[in-house]
PDB file of N, CA and C in Angstrom:
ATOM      1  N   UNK A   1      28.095  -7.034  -9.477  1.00  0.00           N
ATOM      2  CA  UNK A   1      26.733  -6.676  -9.113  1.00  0.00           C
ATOM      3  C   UNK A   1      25.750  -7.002 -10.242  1.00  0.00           C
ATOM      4  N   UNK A   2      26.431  -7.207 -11.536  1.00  0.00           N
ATOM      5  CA  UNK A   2      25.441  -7.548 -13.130  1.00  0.00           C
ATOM      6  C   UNK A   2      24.827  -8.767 -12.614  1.00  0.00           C
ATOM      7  N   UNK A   3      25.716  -9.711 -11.859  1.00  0.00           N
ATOM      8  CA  UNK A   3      25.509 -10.602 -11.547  1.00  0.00           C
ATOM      9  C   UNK A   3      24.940 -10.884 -10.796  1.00  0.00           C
ATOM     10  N   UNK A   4      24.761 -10.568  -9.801  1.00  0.00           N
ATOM     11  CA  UNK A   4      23.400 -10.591  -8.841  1.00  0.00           C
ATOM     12  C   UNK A   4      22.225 -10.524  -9.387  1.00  0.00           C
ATOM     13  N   UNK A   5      21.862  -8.763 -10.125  1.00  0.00           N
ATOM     14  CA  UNK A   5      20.423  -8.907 -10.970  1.00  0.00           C
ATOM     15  C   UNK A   5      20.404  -9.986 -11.267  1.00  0.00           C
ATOM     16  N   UNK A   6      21.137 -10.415 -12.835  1.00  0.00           N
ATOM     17  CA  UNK A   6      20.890 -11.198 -13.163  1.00  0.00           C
ATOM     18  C   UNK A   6      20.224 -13.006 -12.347  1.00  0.00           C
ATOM     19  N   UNK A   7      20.937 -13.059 -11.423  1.00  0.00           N
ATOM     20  CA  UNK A   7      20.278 -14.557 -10.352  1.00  0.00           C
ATOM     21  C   UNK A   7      19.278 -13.866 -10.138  1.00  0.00           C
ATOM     22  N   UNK A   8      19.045 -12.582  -9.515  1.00  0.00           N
ATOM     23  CA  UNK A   8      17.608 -12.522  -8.480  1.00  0.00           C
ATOM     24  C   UNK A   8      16.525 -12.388  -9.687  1.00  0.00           C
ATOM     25  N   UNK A   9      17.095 -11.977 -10.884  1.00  0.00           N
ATOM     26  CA  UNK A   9      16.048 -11.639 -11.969  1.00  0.00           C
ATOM     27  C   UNK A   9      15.672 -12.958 -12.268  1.00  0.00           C
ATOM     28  N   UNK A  10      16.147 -14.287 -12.188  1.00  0.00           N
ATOM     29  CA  UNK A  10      16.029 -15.365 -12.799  1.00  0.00           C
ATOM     30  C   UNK A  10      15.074 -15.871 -12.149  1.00  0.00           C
ATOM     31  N   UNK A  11      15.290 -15.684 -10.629  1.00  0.00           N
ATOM     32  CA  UNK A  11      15.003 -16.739  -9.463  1.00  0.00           C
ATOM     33  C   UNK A  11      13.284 -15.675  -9.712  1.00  0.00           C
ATOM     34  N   UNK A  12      13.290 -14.381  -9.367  1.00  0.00           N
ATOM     35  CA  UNK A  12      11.986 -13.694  -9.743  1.00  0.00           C
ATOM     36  C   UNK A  12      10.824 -14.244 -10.563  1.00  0.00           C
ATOM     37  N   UNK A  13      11.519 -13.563 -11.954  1.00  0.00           N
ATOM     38  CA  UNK A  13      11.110 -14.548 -13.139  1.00  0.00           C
ATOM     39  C   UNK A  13      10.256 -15.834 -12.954  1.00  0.00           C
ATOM     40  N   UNK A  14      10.698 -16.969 -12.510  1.00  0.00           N
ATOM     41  CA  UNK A  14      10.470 -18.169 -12.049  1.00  0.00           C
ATOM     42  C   UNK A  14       9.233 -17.901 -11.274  1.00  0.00           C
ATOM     43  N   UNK A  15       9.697 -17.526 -10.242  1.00  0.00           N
ATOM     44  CA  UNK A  15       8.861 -17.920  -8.465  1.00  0.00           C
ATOM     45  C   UNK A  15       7.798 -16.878  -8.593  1.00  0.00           C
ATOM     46  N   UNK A  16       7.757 -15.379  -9.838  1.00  0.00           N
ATOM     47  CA  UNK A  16       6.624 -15.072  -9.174  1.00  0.00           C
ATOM     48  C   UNK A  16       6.105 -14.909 -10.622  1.00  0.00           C
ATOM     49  N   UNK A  17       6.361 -15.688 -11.858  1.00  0.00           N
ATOM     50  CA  UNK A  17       5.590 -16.000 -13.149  1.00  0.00           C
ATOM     51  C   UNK A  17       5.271 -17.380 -12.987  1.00  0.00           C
ATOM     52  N   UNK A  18       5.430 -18.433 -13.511  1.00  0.00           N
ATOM     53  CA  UNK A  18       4.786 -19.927 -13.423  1.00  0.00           C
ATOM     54  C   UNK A  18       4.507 -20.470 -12.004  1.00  0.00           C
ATOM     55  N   UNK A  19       5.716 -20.167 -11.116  1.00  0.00           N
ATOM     56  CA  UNK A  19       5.088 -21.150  -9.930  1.00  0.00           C
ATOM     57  C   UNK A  19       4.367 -20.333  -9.212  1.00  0.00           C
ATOM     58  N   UNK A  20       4.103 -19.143  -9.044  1.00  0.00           N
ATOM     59  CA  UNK A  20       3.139 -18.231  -8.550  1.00  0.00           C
ATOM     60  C   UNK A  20       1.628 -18.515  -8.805  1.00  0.00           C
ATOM     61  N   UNK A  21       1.481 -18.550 -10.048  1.00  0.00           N
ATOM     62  CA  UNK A  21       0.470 -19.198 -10.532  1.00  0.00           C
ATOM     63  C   UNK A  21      -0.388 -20.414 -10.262  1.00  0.00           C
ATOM     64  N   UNK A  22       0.522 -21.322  -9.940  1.00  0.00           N
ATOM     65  CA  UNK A  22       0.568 -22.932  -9.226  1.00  0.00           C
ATOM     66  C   UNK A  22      -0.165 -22.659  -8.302  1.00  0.00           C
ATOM     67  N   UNK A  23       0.638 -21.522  -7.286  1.00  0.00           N
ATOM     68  CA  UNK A  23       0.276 -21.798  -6.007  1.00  0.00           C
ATOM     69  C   UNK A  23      -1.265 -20.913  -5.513  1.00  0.00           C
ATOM     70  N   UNK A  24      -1.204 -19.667  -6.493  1.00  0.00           N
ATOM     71  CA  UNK A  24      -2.183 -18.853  -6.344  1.00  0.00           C
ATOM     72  C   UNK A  24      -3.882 -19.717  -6.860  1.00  0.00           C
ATOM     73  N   UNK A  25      -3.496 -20.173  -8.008  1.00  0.00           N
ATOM     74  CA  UNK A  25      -4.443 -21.714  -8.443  1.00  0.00           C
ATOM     75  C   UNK A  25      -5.443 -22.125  -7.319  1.00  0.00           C
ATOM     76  N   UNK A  26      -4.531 -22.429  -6.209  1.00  0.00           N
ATOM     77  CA  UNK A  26      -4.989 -23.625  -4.953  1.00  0.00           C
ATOM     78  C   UNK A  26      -5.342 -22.809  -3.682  1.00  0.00           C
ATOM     79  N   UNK A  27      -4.933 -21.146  -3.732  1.00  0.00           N
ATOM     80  CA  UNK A  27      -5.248 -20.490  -2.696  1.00  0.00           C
ATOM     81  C   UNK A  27      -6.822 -19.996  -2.611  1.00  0.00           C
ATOM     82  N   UNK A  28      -7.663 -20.177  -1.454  1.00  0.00           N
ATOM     83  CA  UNK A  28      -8.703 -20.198  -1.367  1.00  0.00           C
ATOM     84  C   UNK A  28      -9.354 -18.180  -1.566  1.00  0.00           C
ATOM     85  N   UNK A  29      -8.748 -17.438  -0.835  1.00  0.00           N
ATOM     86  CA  UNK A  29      -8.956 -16.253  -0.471  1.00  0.00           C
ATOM     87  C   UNK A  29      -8.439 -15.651  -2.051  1.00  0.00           C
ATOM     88  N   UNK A  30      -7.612 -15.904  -3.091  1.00  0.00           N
ATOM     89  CA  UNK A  30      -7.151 -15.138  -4.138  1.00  0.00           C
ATOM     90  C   UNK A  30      -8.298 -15.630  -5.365  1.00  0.00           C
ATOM     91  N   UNK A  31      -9.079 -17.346  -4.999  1.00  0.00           N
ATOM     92  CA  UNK A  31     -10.178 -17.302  -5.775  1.00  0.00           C
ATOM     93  C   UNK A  31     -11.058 -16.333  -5.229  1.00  0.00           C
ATOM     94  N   UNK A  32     -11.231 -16.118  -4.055  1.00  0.00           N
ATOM     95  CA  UNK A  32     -12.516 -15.357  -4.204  1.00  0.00           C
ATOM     96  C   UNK A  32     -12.552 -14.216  -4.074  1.00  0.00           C
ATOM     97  N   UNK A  33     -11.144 -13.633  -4.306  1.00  0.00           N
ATOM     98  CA  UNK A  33     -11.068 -12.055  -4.505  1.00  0.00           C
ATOM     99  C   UNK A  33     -11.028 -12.425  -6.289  1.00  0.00           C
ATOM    100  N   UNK A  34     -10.725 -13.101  -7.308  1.00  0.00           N
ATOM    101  CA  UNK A  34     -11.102 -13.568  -8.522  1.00  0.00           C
ATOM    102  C   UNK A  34     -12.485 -13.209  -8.706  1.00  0.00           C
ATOM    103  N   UNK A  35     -13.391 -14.143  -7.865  1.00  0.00           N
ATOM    104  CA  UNK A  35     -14.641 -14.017  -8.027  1.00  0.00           C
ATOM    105  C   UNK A  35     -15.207 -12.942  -8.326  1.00  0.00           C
ATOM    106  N   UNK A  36     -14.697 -11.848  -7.089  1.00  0.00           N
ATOM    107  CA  UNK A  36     -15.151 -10.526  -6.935  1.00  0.00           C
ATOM    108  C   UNK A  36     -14.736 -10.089  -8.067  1.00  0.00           C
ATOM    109  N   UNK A  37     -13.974 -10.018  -8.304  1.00  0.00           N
ATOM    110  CA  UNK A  37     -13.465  -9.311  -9.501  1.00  0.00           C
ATOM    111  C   UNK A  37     -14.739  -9.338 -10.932  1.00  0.00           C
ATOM    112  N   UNK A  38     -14.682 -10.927 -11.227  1.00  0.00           N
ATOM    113  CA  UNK A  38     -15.130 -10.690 -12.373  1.00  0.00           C
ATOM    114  C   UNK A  38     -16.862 -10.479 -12.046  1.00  0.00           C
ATOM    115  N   UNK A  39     -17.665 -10.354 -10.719  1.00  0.00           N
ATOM    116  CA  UNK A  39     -18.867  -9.859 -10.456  1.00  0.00           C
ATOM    117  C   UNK A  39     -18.753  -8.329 -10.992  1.00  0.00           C
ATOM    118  N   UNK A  40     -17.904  -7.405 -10.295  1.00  0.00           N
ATOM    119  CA  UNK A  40     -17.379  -6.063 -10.495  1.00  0.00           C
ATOM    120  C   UNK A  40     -17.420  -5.959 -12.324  1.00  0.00           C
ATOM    121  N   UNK A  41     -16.792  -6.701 -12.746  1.00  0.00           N
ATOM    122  CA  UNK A  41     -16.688  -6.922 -14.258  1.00  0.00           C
ATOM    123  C   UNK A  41     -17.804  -6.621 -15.145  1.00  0.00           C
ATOM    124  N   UNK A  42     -18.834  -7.706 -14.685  1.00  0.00           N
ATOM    125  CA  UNK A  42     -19.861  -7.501 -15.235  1.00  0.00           C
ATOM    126  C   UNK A  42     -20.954  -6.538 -14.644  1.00  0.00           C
ATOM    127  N   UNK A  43     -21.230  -6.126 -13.229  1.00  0.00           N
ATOM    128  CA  UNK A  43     -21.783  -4.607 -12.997  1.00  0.00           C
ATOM    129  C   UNK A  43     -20.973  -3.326 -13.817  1.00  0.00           C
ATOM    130  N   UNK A  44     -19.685  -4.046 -13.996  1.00  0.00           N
ATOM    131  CA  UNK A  44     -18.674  -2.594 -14.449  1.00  0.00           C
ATOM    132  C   UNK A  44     -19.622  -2.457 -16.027  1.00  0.00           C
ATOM    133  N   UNK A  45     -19.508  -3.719 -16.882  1.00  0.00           N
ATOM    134  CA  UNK A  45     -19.842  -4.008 -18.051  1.00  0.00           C
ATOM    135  C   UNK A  45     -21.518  -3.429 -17.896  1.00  0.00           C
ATOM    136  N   UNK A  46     -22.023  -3.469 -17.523  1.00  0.00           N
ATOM    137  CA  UNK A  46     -23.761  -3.381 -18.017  1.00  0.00           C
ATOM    138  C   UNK A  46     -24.177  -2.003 -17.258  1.00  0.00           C
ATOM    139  N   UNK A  47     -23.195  -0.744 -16.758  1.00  0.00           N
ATOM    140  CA  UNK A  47     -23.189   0.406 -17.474  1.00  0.00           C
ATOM    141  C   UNK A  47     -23.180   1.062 -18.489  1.00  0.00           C
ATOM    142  N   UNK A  48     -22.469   0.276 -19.946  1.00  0.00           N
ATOM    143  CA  UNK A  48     -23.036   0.904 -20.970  1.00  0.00           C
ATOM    144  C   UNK A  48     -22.653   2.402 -21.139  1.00  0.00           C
ATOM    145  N   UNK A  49     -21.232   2.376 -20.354  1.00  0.00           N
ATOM    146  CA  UNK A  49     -20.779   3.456 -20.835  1.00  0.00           C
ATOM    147  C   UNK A  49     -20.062   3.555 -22.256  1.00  0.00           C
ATOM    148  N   UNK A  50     -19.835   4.836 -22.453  1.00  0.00           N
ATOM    149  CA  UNK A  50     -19.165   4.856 -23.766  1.00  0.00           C
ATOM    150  C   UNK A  50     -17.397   4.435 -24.376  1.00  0.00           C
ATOM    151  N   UNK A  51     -17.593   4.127 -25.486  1.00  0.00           N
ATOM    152  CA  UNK A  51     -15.993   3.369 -25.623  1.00  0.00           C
ATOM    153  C   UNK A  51     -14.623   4.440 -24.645  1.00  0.00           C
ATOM    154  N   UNK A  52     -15.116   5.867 -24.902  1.00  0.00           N
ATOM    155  CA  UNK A  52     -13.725   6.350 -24.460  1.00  0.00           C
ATOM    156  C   UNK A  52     -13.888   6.218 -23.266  1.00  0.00           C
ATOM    157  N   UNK A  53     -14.669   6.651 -22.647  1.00  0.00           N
ATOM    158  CA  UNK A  53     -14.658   6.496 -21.134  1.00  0.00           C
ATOM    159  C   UNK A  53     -14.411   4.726 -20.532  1.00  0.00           C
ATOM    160  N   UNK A  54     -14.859   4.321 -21.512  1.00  0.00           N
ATOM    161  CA  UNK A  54     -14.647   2.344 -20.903  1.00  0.00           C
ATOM    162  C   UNK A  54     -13.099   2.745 -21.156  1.00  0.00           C
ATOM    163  N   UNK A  55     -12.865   3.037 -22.464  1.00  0.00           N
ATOM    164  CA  UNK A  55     -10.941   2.988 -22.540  1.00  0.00           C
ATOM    165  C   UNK A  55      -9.661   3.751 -21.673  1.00  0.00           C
ATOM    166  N   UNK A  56     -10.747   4.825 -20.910  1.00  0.00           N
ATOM    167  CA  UNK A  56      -9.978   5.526 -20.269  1.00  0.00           C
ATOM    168  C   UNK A  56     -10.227   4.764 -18.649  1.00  0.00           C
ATOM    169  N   UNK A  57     -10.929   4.471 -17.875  1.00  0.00           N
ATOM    170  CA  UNK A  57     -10.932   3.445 -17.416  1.00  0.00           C
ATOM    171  C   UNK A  57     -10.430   2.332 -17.052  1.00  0.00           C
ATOM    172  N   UNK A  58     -10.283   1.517 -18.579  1.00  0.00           N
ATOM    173  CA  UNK A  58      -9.656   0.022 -18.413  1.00  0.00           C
ATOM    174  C   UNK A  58      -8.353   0.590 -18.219  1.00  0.00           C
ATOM    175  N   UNK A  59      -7.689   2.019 -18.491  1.00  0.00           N
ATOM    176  CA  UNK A  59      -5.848   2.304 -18.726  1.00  0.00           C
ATOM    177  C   UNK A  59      -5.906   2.537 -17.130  1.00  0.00           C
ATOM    178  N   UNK A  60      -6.577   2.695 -16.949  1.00  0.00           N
ATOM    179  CA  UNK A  60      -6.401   3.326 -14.770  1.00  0.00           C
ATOM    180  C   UNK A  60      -6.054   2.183 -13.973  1.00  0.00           C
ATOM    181  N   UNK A  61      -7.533   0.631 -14.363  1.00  0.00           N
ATOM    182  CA  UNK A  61      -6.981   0.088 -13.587  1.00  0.00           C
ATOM    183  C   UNK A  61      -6.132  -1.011 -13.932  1.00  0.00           C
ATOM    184  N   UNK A  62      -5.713  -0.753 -15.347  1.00  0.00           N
ATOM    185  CA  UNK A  62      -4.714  -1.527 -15.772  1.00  0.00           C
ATOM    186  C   UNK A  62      -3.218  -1.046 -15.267  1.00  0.00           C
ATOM    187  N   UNK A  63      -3.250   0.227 -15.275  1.00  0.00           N
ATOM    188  CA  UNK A  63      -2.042   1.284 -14.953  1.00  0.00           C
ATOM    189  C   UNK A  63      -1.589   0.709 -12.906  1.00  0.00           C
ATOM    190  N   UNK A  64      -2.422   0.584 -12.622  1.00  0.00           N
ATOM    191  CA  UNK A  64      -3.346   0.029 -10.900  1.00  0.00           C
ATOM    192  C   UNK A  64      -2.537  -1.415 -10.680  1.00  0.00           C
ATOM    193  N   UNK A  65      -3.102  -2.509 -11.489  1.00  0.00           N
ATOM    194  CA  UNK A  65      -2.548  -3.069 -11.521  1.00  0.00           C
ATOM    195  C   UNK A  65      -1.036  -3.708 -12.030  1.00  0.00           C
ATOM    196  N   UNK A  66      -0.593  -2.984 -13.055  1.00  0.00           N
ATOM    197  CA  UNK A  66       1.083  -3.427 -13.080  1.00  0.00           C
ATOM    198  C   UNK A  66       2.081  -2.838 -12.106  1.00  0.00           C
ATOM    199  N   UNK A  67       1.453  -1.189 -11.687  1.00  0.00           N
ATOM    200  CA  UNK A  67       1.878  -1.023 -10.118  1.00  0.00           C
ATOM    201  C   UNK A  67       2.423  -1.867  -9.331  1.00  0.00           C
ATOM    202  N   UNK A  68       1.016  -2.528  -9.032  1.00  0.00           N
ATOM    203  CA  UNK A  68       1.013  -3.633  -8.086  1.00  0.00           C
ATOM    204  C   UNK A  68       1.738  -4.510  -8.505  1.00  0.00           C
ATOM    205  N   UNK A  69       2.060  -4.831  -9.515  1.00  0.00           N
ATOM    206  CA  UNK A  69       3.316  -6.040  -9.850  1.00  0.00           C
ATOM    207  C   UNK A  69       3.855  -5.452  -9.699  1.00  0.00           C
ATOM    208  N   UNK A  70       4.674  -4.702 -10.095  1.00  0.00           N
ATOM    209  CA  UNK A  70       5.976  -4.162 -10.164  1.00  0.00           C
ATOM    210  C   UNK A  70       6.213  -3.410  -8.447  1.00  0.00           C
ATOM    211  N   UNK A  71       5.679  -3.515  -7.812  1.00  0.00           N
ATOM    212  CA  UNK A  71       5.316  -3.416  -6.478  1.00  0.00           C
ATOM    213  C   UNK A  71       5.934  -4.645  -5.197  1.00  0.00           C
ATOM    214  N   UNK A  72       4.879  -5.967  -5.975  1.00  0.00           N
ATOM    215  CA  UNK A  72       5.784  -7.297  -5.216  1.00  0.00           C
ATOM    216  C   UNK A  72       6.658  -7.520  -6.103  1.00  0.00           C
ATOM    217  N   UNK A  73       6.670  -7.380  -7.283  1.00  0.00           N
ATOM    218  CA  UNK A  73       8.382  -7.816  -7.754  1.00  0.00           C
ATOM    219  C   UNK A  73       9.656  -7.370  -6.771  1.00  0.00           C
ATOM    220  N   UNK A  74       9.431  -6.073  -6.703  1.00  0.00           N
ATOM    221  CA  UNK A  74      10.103  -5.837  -6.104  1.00  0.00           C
ATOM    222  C   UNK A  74      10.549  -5.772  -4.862  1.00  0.00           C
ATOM    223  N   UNK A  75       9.414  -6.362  -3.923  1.00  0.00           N
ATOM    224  CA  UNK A  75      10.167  -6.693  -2.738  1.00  0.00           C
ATOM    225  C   UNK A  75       9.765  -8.016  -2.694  1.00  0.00           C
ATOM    226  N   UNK A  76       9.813  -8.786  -3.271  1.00  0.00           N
ATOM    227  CA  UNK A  76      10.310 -10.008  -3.863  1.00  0.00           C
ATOM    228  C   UNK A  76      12.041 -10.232  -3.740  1.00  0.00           C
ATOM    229  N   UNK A  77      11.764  -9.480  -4.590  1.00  0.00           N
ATOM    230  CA  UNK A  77      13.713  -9.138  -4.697  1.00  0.00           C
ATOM    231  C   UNK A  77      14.268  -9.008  -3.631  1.00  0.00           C
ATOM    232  N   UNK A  78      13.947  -7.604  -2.733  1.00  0.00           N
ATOM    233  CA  UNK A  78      14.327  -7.185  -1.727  1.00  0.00           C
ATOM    234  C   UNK A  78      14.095  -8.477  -0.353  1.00  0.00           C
ATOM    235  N   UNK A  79      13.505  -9.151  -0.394  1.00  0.00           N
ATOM    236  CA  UNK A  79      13.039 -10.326   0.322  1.00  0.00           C
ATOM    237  C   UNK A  79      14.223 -11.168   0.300  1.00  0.00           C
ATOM    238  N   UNK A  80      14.752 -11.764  -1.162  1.00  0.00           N
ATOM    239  CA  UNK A  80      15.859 -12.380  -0.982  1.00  0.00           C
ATOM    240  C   UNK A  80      16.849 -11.584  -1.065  1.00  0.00           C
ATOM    241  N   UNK A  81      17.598  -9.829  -1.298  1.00  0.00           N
ATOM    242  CA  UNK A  81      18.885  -9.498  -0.991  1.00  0.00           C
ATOM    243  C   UNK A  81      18.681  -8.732   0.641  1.00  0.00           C
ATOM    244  N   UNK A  82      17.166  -9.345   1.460  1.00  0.00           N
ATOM    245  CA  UNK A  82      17.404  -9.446   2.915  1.00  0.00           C
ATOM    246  C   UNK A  82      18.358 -10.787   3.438  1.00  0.00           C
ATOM    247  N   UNK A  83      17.309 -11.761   2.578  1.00  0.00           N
ATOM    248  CA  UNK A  83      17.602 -13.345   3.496  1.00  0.00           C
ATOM    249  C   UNK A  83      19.476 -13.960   3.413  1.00  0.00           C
ATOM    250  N   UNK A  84      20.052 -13.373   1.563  1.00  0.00           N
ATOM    251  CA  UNK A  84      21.444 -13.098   1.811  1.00  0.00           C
ATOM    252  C   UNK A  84      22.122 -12.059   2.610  1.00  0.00           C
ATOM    253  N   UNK A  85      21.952 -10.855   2.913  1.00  0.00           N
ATOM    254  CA  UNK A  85      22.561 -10.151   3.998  1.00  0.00           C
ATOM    255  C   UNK A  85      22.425 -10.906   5.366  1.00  0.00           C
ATOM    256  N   UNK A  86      20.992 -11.524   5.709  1.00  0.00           N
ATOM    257  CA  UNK A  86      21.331 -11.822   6.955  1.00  0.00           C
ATOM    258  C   UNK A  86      21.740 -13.354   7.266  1.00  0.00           C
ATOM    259  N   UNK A  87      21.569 -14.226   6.039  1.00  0.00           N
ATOM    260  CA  UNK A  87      22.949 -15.512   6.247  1.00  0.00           C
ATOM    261  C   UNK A  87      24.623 -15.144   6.009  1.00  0.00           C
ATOM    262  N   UNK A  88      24.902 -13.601   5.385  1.00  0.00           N
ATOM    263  CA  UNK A  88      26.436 -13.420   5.208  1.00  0.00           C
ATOM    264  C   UNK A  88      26.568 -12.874   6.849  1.00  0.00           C
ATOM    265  N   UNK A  89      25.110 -11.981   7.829  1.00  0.00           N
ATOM    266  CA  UNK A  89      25.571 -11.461   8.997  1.00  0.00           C
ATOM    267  C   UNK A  89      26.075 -12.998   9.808  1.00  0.00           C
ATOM    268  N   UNK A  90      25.181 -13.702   9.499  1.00  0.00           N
ATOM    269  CA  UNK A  90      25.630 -14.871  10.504  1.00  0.00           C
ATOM    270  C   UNK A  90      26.399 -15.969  10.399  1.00  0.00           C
ATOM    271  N   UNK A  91      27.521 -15.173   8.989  1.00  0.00           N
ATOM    272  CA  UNK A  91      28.205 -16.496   8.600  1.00  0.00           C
ATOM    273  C   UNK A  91      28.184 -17.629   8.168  1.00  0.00           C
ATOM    274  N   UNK A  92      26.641 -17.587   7.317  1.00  0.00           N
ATOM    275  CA  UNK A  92      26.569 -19.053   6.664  1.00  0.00           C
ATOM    276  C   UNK A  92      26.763 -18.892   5.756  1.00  0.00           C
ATOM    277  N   UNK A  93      26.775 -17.930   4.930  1.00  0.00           N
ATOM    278  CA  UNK A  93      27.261 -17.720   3.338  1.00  0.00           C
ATOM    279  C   UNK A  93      28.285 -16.452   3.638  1.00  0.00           C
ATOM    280  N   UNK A  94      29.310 -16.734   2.619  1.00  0.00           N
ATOM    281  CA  UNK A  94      30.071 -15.505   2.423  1.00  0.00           C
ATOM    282  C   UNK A  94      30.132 -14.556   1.027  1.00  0.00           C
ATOM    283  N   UNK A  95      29.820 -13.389   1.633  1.00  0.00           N
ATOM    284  CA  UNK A  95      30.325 -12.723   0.494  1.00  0.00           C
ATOM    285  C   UNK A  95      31.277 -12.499  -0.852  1.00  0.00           C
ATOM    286  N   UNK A  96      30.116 -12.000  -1.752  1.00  0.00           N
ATOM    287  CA  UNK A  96      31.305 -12.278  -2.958  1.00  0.00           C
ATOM    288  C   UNK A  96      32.380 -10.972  -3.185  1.00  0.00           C
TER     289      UNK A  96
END
């Protein structure tokens, strides 16, 4: 079973660090939720609030967002130890 992590951690790794990127690059709807973002950024910015409150803040939706990674990572994962359960149900791959 070390062995499994280890492939799905690899294949992860890969498909949703560099080539994720690739593909997110060229997707039309993830630029312009980008966009939004950094508009939000700068209304967020020219409040002029104070450092702790900006710092307590940036930890929320930083905290928000690795969630969210660690969120599709993981059914990422779960995505491919579906797509092997259901090629071992139908006999195209066999179990180790």
């Amino acid at each position: 079973m070390a062995e499994e992590k280890n492939i799905f951690e690899a294949i992860t790794d890969y498909t949703v660090g560099e080539r994720m990127i690739e593909i997110l690059l060229r997707d039309r709807e993830y630029q312009e939720v980008q966009g939004r973002i950094a508009r939000q950024m700068e209304l967020f910015a020219g409040l002029n609030l104070d450092k702790e409150l900006w710092l307590i803040l940036e930890q929320l939706v930083s905290l928000h967002a690795e969630s969210g990674a660690l969120y599709g990572r993981a059914a990422y994962q779960q995505g491919y130890r579906d797509c092997v359960a259901l090629l071992q149900a139908m006999n195209l791959i066999k179990a180790l």
